[in-house]
Protein backbone atom coordinates (compact mmCIF):
# COMPACT_ATOMS: atom_id res chain seq x y z
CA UNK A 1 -13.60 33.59 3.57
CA UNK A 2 -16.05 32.09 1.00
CA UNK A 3 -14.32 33.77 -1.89
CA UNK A 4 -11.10 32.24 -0.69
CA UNK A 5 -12.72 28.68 -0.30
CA UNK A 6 -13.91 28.80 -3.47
CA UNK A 7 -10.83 30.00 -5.10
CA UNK A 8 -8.91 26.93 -3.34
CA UNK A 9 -11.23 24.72 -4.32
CA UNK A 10 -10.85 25.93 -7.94
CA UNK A 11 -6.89 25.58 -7.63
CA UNK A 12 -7.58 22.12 -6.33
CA UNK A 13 -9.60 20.77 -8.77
CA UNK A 14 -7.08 22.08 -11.87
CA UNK A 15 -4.02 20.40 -9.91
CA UNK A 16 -5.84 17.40 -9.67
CA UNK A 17 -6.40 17.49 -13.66
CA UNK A 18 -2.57 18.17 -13.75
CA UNK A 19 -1.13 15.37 -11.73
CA UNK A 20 -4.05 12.98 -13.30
CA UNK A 21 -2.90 13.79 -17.07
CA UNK A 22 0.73 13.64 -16.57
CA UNK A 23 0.56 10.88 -14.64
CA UNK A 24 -1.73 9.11 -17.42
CA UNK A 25 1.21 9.89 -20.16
CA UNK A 26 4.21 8.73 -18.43
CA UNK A 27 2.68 5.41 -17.34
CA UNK A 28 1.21 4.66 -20.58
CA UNK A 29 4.81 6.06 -22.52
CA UNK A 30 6.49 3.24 -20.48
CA UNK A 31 7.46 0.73 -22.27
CA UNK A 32 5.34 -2.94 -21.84
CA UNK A 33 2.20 -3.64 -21.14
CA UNK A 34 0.28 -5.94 -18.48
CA UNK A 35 -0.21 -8.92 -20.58
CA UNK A 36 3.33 -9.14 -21.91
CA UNK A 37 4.86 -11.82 -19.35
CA UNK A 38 1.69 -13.81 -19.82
CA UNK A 39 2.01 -16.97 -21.53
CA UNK A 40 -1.14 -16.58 -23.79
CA UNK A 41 -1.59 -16.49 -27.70
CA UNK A 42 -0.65 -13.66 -29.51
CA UNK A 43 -4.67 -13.57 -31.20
CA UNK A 44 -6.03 -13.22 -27.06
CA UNK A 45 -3.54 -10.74 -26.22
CA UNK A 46 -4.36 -8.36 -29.65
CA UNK A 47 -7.82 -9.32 -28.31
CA UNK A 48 -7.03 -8.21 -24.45
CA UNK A 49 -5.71 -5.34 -26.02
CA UNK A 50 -8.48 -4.29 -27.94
CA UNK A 51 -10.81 -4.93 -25.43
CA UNK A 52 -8.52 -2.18 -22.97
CA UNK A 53 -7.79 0.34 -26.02
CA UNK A 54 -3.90 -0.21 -25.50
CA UNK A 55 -3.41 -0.40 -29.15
CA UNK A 56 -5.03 3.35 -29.92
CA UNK A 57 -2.80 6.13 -29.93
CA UNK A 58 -2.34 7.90 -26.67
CA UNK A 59 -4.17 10.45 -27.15
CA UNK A 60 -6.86 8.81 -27.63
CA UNK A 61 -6.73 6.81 -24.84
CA UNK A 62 -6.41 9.61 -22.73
CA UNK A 63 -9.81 10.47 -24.44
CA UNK A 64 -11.50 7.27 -22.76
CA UNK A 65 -9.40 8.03 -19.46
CA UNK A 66 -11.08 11.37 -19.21
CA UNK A 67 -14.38 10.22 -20.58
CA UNK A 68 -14.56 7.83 -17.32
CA UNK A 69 -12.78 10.17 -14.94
CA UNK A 70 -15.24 12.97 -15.25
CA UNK A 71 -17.87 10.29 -13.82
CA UNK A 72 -15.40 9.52 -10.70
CA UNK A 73 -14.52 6.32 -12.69
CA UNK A 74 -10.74 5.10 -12.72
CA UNK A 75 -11.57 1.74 -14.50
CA UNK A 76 -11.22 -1.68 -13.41
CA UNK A 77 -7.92 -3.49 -11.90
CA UNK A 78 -6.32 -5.37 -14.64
CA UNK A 79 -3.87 -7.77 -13.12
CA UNK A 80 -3.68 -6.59 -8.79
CA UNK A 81 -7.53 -7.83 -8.43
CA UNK A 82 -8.62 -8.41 -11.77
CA UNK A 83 -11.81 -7.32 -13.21
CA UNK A 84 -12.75 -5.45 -9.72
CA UNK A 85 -13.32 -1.71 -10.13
CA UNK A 86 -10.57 0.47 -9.04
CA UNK A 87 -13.01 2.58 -6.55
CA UNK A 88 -13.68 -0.83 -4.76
CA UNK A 89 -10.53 -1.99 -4.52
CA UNK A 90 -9.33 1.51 -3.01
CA UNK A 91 -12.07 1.18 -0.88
CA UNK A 92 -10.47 -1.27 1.18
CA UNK A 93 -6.99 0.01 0.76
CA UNK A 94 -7.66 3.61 2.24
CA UNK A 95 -9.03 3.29 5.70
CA UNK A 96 -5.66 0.62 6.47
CA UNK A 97 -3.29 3.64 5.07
CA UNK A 98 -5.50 6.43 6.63
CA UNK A 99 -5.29 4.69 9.94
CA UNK A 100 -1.44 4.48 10.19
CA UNK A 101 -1.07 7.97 8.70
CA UNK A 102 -3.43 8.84 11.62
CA UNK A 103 -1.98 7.00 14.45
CA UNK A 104 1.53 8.47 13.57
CA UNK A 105 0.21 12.06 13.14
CA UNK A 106 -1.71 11.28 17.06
CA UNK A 107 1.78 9.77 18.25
CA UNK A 108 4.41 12.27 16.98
CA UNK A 109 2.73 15.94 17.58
CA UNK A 110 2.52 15.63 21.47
CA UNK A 111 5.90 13.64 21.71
CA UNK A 112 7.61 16.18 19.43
CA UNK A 113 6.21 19.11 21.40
CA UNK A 114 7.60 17.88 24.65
CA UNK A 115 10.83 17.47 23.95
CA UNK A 116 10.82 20.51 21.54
CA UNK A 117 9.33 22.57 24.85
CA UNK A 118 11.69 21.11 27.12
CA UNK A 119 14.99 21.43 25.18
CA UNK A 120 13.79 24.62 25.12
CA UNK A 121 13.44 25.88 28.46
CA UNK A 122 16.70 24.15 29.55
CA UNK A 123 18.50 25.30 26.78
CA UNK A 124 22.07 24.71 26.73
CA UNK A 125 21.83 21.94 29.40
CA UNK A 126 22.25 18.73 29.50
CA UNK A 127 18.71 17.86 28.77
CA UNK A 128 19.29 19.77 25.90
CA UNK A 129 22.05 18.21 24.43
CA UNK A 130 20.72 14.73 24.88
CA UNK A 131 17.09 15.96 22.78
CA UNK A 132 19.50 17.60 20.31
CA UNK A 133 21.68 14.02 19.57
CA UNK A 134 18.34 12.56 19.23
CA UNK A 135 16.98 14.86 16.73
CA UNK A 136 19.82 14.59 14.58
CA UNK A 137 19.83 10.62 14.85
CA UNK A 138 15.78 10.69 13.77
CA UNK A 139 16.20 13.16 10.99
CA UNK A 140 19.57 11.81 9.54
CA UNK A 141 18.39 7.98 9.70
CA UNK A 142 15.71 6.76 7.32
CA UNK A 143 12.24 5.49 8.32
CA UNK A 144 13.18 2.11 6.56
CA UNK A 145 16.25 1.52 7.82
CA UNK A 146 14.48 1.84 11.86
CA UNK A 147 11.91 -0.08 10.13
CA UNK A 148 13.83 -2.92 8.73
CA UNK A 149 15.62 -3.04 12.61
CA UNK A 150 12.64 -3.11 14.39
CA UNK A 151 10.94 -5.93 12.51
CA UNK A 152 14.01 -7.96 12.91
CA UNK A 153 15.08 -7.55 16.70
CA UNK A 154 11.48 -6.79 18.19
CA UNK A 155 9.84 -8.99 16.11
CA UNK A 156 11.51 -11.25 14.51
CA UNK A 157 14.62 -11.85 17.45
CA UNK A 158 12.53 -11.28 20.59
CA UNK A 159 9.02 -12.21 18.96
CA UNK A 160 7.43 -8.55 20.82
CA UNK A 161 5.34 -7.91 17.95
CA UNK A 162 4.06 -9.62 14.56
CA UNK A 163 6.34 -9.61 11.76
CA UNK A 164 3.64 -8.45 9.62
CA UNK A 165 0.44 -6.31 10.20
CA UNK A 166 -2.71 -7.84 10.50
CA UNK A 167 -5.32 -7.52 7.34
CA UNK A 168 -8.47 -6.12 7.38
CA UNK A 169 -9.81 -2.54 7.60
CA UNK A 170 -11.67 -2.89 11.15
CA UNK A 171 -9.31 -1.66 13.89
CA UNK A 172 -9.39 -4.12 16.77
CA UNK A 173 -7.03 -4.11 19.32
CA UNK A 174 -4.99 -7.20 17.98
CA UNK A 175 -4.70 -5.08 14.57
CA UNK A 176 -3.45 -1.49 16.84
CA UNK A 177 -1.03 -3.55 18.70
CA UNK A 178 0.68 -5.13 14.66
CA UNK A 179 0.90 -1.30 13.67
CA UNK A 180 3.11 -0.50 16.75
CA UNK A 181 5.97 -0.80 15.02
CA UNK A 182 4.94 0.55 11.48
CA UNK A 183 3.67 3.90 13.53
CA UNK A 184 6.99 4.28 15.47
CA UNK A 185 8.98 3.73 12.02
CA UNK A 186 6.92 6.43 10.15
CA UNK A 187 7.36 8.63 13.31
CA UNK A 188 10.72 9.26 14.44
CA UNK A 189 12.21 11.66 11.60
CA UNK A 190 8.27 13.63 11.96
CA UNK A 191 9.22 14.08 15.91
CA UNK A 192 12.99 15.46 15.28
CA UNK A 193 11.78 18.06 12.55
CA UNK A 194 9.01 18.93 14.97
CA UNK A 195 10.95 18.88 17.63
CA UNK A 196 13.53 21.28 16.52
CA UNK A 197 11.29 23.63 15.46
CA UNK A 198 9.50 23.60 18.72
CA UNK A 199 12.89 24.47 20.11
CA UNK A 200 13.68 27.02 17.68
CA UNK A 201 10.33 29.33 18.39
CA UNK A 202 10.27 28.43 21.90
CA UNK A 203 13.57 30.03 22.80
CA UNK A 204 12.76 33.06 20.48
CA UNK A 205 9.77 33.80 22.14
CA UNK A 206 11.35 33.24 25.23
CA UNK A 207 14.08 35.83 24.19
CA UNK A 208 11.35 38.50 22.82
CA UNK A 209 10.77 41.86 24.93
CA UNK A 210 7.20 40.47 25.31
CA UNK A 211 8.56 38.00 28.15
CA UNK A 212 10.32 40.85 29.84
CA UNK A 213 7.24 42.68 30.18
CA UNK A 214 5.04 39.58 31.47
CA UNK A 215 8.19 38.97 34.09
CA UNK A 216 7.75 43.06 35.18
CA UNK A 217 3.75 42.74 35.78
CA UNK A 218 4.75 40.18 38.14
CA UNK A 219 3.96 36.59 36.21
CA UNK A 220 6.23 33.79 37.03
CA UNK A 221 8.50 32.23 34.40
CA UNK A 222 5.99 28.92 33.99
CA UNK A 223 2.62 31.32 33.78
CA UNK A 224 4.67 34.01 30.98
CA UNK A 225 5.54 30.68 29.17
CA UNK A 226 2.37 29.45 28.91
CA UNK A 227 0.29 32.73 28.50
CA UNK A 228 2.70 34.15 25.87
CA UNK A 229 5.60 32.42 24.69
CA UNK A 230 3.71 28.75 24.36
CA UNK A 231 0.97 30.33 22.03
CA UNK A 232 3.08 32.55 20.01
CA UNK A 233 5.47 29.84 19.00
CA UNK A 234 2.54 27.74 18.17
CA UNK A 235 1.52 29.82 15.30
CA UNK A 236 4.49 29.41 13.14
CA UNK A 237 4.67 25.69 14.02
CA UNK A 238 1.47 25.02 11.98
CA UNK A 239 3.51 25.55 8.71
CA UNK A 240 5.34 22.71 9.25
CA UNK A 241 2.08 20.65 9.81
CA UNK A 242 1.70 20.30 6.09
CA UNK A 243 5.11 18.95 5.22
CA UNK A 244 5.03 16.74 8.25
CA UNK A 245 1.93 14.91 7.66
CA UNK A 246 2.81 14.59 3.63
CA UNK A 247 6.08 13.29 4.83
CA UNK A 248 4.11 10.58 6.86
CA UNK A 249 2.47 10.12 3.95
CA UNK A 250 5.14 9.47 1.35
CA UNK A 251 7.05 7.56 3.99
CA UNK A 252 3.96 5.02 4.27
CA UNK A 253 4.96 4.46 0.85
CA UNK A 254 8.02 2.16 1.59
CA UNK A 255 6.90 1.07 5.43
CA UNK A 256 3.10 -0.42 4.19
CA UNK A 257 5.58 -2.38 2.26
CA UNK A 258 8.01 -3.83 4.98
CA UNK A 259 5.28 -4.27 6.79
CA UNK A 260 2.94 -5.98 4.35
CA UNK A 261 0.09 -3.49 5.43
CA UNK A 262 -2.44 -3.73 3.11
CA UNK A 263 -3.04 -0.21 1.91
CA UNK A 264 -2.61 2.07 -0.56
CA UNK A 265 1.70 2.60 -1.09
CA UNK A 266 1.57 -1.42 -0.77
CA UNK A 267 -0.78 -1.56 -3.84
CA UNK A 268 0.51 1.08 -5.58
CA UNK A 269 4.03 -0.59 -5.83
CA UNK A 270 2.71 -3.33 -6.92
CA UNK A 271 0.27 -1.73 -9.40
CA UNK A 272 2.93 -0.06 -11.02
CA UNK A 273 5.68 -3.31 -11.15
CA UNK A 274 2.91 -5.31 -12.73
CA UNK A 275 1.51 -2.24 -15.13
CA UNK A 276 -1.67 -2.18 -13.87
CA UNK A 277 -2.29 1.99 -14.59
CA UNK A 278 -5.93 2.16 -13.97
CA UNK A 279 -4.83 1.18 -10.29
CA UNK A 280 -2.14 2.92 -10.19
CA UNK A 281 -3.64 6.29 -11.20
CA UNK A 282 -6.83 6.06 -8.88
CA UNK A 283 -4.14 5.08 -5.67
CA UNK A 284 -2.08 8.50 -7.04
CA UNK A 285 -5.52 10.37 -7.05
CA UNK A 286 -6.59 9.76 -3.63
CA UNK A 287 -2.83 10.35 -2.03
CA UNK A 288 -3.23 13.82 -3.83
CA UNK A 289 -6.55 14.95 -2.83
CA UNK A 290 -5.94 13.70 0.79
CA UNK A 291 -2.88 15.58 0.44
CA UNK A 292 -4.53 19.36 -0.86
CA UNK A 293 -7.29 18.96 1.44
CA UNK A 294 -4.80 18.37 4.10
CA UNK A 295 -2.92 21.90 3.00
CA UNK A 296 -6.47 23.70 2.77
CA UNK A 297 -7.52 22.73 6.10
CA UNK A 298 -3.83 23.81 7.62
CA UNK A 299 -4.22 27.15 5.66
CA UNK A 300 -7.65 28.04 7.05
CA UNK A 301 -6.90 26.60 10.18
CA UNK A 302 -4.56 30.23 10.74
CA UNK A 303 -7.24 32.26 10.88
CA UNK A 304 -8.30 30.56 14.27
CA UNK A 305 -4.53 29.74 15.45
CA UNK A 306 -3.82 33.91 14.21
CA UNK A 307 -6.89 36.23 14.59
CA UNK A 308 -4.53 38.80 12.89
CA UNK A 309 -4.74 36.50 9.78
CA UNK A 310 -7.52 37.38 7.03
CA UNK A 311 -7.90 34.55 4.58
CA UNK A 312 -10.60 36.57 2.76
CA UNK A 313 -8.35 39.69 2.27
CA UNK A 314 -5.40 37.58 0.50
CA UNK A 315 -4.82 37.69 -3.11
């Protein structure tokens, strides 16, 4: 198990390094810079320019990057918050994303199980058919597009919610209640795919010769479910945690920004429209880590879902 940690970790840190060095040259190969809509003479911006290394060759501003990276440093904000290191703007940007991410992972995996058992067990009924019109009307919708309709009728139109979320990174009641609607938005396509794969390895296991021999000893049909099929269709369903939660994740992206939420696809957006790179980069950082740590702590996570699993064995 240690050996495979290790090895993980290993793989992690090299990714990292990948994403963080392509990322570097394609923002810094597009074309502009952050000064250039600024109204300033041409002597301060060569000076501002200087002063940032934008006028060395790539390369060998990839050299400072690095130089400053290895020491966990991405640099200071140059336009979003200017002069304020990147760490301490992120700072206050990641708990607001990590939060929503959070609440929608809390809200969709119990909601998506329960209609994903029952569709199961009544297979072919009506029940079933009305969970299976609402799976394909969450997965073939967009998040922005429930978004965008929810701010308008629910809280714009009937005034049921704030418009916008409320700022700040303690979470107070007031705060939950303006991230309703933001959590609901980012949820609805998580709890269809989850949802139908419920369905999918519920009636399987249902259907195995496993359930016919549980039904022989004499178990009833809700204590063989929940003995045998309920745990054996679990297993499988924790592959689909990983693209799930980066799902919630990428779809934060474009909600933070409906929403005005304050946190890290908000700033990155406008990082990126306004070239600020140093932000940009250290917001790209964190959503990757948080997103291998996430797929580590799924993949270990089998060995305790799966006994039969042996993490230390694999190649």
């Amino acid at each position: 198990m240690a050996r495979y940690i290790a090895k993980r970790v290993v793989l992690m840190a090299i990714t990292l390094f990948l994403i963080i060095t392509i990322s570097f040259f394609v923002m810094h190969s597009m074309p502009g810079n952050f000064i250039q809509n600024n109204k300033l003479p041409a002597d301060v911006k060569k000076a501002m320019l200087d002063k940032y290394h934008l006028n060395d060759p790539l390369t060998t501003q990839y050299g400072y990057f690095i130089r400053d990276f290895a020491r966990g440093d991405f640099g200071i904000s140059l336009v979003i918050q200017p002069k304020v290191p990147v760490n301490e703007v992120l700072a206050t940007k990641i708990p607001v994303s990590m939060q929503l991410n959070i609440f929608s992972l809390i809200f969709t995996m119990p909601i998506a199980m329960i209609l994903g058992i029952w569709a199961a067990i009544r297979k072919n009924k009506i029940d079933d058919q009305i969970i299976s019109i609402l799976i394909i009307l969450f997965i073939s919708v967009p998040s922005f597009v429930y978004a965008s309709l929810m701010q308008y009728y629910l809280a714009f139109k009937l005034g049921w919610f704030p418009i916008i979320t409320e700022v700040g990174t303690k979470l107070t009641w007031s705060k939950f209640y303006s991230m309703i609607l933001p959590i609901l938005a980012l949820s609805f396509g998580s709890i269809a795919g989850v949802a139908r794969y419920t369905r999918a390895e519920l009636t399987e296991a249902l259907n195995s010769e496993y359930m016919l021999l549980a039904k022989s000893k004499g178990l009833s049909q809700v204590q063989s479910t929940v003995r045998h099929a309920l745990r054996n269709s679990f297993i499988p369903l924790a592959n689909i945690i990983i693209p799930m939660f980066l799902q919630i994740m990428g779809g934060s992206l474009v909600i933070e920004r409906i929403f005005s939420i304050p946190g890290m696809g908000n700033i990155m957006v406008d990082a990126i429209n306004a070239y600020d790179f140093p932000l940009a980069i250290g917001v790209l950082f964190w959503f990757s880590l948080l997103s291998l740590v996430t797929i580590l702590i799924v993949d270990l996570s089998y060995g305790i879902i799966d006994p039969r699993i042996r993490l230390g064995g694999r190649d």
